[in-house]
C-alpha atoms as a PDB file:
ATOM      1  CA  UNK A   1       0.000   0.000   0.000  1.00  0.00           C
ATOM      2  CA  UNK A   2       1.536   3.160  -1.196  1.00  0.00           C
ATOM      3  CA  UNK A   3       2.993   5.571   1.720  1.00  0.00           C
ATOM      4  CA  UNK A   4       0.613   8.631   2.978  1.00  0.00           C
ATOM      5  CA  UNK A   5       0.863  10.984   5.022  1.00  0.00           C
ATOM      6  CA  UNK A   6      -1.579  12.239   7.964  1.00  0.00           C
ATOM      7  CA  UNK A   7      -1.741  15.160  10.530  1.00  0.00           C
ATOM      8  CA  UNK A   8      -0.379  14.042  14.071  1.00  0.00           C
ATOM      9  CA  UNK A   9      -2.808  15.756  16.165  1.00  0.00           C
ATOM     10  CA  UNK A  10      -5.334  13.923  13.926  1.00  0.00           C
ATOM     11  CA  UNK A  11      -3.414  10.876  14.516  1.00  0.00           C
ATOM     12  CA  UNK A  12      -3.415  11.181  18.091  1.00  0.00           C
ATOM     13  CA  UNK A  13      -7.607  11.473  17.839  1.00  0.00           C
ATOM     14  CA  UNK A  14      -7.850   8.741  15.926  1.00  0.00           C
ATOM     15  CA  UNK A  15      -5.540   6.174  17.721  1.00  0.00           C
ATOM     16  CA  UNK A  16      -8.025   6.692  20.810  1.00  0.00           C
ATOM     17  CA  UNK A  17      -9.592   2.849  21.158  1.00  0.00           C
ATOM     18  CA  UNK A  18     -12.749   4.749  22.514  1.00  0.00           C
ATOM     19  CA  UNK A  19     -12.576   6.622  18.956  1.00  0.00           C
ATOM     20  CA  UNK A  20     -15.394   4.920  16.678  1.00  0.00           C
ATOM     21  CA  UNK A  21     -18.332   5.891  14.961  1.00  0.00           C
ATOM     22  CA  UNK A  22     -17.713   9.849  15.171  1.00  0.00           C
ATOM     23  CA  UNK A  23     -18.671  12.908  12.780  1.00  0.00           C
ATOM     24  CA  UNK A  24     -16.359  15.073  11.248  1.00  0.00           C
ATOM     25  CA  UNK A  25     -17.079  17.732  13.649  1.00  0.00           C
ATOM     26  CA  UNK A  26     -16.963  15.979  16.353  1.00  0.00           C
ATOM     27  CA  UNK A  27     -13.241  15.059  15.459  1.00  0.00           C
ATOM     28  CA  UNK A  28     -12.785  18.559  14.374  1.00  0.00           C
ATOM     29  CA  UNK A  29     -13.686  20.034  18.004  1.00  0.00           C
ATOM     30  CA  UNK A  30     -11.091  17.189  19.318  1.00  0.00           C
ATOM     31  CA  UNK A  31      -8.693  18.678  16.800  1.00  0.00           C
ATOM     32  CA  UNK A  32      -9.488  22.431  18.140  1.00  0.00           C
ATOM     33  CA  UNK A  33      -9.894  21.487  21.671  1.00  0.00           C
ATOM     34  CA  UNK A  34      -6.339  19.750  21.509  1.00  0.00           C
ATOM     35  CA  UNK A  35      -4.028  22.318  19.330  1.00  0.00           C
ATOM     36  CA  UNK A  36      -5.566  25.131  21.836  1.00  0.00           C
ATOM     37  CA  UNK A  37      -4.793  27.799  18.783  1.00  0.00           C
ATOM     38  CA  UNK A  38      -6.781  30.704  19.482  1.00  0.00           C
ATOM     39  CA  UNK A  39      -6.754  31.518  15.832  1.00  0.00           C
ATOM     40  CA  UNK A  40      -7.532  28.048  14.573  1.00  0.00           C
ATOM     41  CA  UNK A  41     -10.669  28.691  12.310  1.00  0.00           C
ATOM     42  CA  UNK A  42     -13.320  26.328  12.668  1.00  0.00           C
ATOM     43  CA  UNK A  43     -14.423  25.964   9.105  1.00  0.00           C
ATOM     44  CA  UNK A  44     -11.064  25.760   8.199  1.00  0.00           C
ATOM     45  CA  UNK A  45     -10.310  22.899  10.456  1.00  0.00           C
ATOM     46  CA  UNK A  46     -13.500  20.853   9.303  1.00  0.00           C
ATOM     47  CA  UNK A  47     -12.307  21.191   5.509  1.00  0.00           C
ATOM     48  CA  UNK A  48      -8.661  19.890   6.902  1.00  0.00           C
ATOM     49  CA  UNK A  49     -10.252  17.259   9.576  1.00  0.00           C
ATOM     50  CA  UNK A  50     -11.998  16.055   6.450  1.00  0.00           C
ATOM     51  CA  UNK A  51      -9.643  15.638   4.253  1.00  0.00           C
ATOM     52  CA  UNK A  52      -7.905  13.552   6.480  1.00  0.00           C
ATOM     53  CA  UNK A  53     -10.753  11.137   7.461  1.00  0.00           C
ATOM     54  CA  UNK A  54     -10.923  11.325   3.274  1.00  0.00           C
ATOM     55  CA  UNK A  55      -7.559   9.867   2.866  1.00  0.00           C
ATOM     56  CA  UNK A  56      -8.540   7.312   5.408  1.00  0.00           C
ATOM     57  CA  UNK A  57     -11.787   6.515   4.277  1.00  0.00           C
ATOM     58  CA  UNK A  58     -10.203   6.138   0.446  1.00  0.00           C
ATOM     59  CA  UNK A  59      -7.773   3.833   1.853  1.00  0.00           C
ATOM     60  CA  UNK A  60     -10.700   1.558   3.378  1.00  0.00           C
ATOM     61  CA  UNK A  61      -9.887   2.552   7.185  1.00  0.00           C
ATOM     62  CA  UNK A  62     -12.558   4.355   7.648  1.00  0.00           C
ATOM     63  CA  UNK A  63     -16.285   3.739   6.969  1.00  0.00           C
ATOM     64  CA  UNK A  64     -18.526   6.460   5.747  1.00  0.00           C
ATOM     65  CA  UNK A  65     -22.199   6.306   6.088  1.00  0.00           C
ATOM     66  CA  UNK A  66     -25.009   8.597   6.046  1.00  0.00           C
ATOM     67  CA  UNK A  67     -28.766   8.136   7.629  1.00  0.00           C
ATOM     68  CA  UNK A  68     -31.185   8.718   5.207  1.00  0.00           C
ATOM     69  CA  UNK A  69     -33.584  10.736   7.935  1.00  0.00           C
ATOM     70  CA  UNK A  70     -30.869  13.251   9.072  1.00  0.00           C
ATOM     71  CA  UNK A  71     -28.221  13.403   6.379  1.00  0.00           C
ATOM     72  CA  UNK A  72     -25.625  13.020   9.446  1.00  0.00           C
ATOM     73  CA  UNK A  73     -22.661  11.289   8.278  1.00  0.00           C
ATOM     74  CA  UNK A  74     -20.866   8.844  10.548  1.00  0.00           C
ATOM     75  CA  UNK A  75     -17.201   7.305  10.156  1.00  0.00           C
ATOM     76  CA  UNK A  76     -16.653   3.942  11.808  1.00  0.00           C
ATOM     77  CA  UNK A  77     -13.299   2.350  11.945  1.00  0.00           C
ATOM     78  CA  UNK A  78     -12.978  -0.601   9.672  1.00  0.00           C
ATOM     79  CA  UNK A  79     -11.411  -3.815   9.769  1.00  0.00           C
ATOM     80  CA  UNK A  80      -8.778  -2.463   7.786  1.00  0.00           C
ATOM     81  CA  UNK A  81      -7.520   0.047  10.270  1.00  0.00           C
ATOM     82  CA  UNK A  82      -4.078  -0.271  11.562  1.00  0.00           C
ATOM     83  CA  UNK A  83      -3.308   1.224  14.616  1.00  0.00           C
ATOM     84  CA  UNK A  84       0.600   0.659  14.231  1.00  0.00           C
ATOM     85  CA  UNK A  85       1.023   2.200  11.014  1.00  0.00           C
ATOM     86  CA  UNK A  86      -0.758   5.106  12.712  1.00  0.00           C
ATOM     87  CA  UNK A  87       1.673   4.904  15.337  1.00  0.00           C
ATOM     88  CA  UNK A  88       4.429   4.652  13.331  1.00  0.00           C
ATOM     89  CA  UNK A  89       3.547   7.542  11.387  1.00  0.00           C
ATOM     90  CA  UNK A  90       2.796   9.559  15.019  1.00  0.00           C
ATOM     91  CA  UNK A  91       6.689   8.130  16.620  1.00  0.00           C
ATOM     92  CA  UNK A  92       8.955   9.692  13.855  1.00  0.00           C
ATOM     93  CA  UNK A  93       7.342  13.005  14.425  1.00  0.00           C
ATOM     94  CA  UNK A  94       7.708  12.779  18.450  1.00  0.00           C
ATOM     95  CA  UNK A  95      11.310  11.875  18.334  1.00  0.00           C
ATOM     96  CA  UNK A  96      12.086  14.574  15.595  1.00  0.00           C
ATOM     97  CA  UNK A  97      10.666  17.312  18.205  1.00  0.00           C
ATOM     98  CA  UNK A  98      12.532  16.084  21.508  1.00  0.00           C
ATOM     99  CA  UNK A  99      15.845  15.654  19.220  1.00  0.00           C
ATOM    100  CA  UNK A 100      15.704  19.305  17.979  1.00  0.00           C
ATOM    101  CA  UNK A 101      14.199  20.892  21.066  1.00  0.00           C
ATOM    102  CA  UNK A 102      16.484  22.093  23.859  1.00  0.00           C
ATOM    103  CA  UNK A 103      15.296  21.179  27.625  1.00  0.00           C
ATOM    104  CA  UNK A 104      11.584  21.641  28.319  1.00  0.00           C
ATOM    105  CA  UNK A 105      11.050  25.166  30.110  1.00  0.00           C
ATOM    106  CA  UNK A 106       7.798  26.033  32.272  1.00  0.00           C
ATOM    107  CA  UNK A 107       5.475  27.207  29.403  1.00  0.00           C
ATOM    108  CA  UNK A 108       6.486  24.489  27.381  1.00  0.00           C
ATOM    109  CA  UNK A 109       5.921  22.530  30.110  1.00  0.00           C
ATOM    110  CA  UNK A 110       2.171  23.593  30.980  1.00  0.00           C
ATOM    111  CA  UNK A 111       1.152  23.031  27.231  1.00  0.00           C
ATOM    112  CA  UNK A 112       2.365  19.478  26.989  1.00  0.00           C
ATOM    113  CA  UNK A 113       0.384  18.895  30.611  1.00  0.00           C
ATOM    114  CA  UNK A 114      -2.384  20.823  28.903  1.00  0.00           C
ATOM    115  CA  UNK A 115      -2.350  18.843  25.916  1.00  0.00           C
ATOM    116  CA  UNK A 116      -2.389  15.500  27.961  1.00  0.00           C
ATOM    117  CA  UNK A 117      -4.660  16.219  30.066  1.00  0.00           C
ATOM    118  CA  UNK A 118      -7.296  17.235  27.110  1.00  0.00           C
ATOM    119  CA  UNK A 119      -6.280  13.867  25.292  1.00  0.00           C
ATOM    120  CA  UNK A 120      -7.685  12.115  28.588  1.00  0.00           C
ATOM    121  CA  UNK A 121     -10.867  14.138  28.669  1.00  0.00           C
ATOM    122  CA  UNK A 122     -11.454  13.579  25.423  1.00  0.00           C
ATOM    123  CA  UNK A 123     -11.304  10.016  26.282  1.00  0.00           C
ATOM    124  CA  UNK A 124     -13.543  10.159  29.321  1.00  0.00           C
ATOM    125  CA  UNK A 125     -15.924  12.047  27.313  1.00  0.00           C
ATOM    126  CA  UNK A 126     -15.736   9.013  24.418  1.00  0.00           C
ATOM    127  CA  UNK A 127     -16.206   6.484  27.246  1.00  0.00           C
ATOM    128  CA  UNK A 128     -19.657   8.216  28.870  1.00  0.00           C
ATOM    129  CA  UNK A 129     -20.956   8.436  25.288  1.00  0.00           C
ATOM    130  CA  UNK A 130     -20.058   4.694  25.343  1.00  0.00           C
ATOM    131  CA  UNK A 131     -21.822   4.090  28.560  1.00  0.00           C
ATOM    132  CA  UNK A 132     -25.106   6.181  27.502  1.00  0.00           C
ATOM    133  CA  UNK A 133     -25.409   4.607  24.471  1.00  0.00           C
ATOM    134  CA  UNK A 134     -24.792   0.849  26.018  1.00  0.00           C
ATOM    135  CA  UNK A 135     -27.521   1.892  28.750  1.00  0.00           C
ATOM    136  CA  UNK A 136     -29.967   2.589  26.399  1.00  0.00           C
ATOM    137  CA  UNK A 137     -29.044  -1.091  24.277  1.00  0.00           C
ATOM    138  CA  UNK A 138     -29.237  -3.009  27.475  1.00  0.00           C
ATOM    139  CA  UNK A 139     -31.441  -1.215  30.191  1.00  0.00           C
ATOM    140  CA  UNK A 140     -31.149  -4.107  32.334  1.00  0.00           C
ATOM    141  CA  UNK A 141     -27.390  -3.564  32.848  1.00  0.00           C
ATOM    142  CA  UNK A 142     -27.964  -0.594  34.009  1.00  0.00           C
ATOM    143  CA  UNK A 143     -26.418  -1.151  37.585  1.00  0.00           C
ATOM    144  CA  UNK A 144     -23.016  -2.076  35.818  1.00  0.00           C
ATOM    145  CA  UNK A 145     -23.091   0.611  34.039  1.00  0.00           C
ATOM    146  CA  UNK A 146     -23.775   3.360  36.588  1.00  0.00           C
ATOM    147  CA  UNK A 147     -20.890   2.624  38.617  1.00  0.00           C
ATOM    148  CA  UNK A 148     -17.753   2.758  35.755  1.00  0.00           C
ATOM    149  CA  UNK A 149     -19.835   6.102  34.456  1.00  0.00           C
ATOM    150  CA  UNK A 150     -19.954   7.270  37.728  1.00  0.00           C
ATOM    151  CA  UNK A 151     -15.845   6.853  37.925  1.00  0.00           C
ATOM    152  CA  UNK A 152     -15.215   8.007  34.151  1.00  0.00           C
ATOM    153  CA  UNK A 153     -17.471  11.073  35.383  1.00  0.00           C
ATOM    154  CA  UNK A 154     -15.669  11.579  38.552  1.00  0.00           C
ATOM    155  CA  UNK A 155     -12.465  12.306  36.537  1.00  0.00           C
ATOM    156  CA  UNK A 156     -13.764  13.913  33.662  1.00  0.00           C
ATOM    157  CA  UNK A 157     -14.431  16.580  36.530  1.00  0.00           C
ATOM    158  CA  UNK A 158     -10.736  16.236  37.866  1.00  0.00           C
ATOM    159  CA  UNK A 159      -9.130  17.007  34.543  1.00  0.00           C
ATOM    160  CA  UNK A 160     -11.641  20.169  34.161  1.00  0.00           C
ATOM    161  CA  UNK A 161     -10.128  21.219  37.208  1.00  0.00           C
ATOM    162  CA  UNK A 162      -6.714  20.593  35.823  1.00  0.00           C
ATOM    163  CA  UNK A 163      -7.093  22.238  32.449  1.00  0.00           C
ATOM    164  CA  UNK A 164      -8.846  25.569  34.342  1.00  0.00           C
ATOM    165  CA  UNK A 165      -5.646  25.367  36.608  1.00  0.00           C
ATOM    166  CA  UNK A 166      -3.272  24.949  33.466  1.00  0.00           C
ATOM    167  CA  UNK A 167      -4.680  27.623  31.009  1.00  0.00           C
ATOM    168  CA  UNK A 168      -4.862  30.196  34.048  1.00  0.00           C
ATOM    169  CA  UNK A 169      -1.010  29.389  34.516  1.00  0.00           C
ATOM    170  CA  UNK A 170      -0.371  29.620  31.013  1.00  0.00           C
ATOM    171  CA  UNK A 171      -2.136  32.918  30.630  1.00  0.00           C
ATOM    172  CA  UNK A 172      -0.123  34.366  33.380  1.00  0.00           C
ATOM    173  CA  UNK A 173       2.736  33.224  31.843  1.00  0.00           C
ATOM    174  CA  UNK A 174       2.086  34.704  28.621  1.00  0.00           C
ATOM    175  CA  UNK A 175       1.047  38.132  30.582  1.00  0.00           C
ATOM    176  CA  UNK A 176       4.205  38.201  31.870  1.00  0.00           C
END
């Protein structure tokens, strides 16, 4: 299969295993919510976010399909997908940044905690989705599930809390 080439913050979305069965703008707010760009158009990033799940969806990764009611269009991972060529294509560019950068300093520092911390939001917020939607499949589970949403919930609120605490750093910071 011939070589391509994909963005790494769009990589990083995407390698979630919570990731599946998503809308374009729903990866697109990922995409905004985890560059933190202030001056990151939205429509812009929904034409780039979908050219990217294009490539993937031309390369039979992805899985488009459209309800007939709504018009919504859906992307579900396929069989095809390969999480290590994703993560191949994801290390080169980490090690190229920590060869050329010199030591971490305390802005660079917040961002990177920033960054992390909205990766594992975005995660918690994939898994409640998860739980709502199993719920509603199997109402009789609904015990089991109560108890892991209640946890993924609990810490959803804990990285809040970290993020506020993070961007009001990193605004002083910049103030300064």
């Amino acid at each position: 299969m011939e070589k391509f080439e994909l963005d790494k913050t769009v990589i990083q979305i995407l390698s979630m295993p919570n990731v599946n069965h998503f809308t374009a703008t729903e990866i697109r707010t990922a995409y905004i919510a985890i560059k933190q760009d202030v001056e990151l158009n939205p429509t812009v990033s929904r034409r780039f976010v979908y050219e990217e799940l294009l490539k993937l969806t031309r390369r039979g990764w992805l899985i488009r399909s459209t309800t007939k009611k709504k018009g919504l269009t859906r992307y579900t991972k396929s069989e095809l997908f390969d999480l290590e060529i994703l993560k191949e294509m994801l290390s080169p560019l980490q090690h190229e940044v920590t060869e050329v950068s010199s030591p971490i300093n305390y802005s660079q520092m917040l961002v990177q905690r920033l960054n992390q911390y909205n990766s594992e939001l975005l995660e918690g917020l994939g898994a409640v989705k998860e739980y709502v939607a199993l719920k509603e499949i199997y109402p009789e589970q609904h015990d089991d599930f109560k108890s892991h949403y209640m946890a993924v919930q609990e810490n959803n609120l804990i990285l809040k809390g970290r993020i506020l605490a993070l961007n009001k750093l990193i605004k002083l910071t910049r103030e300064n």
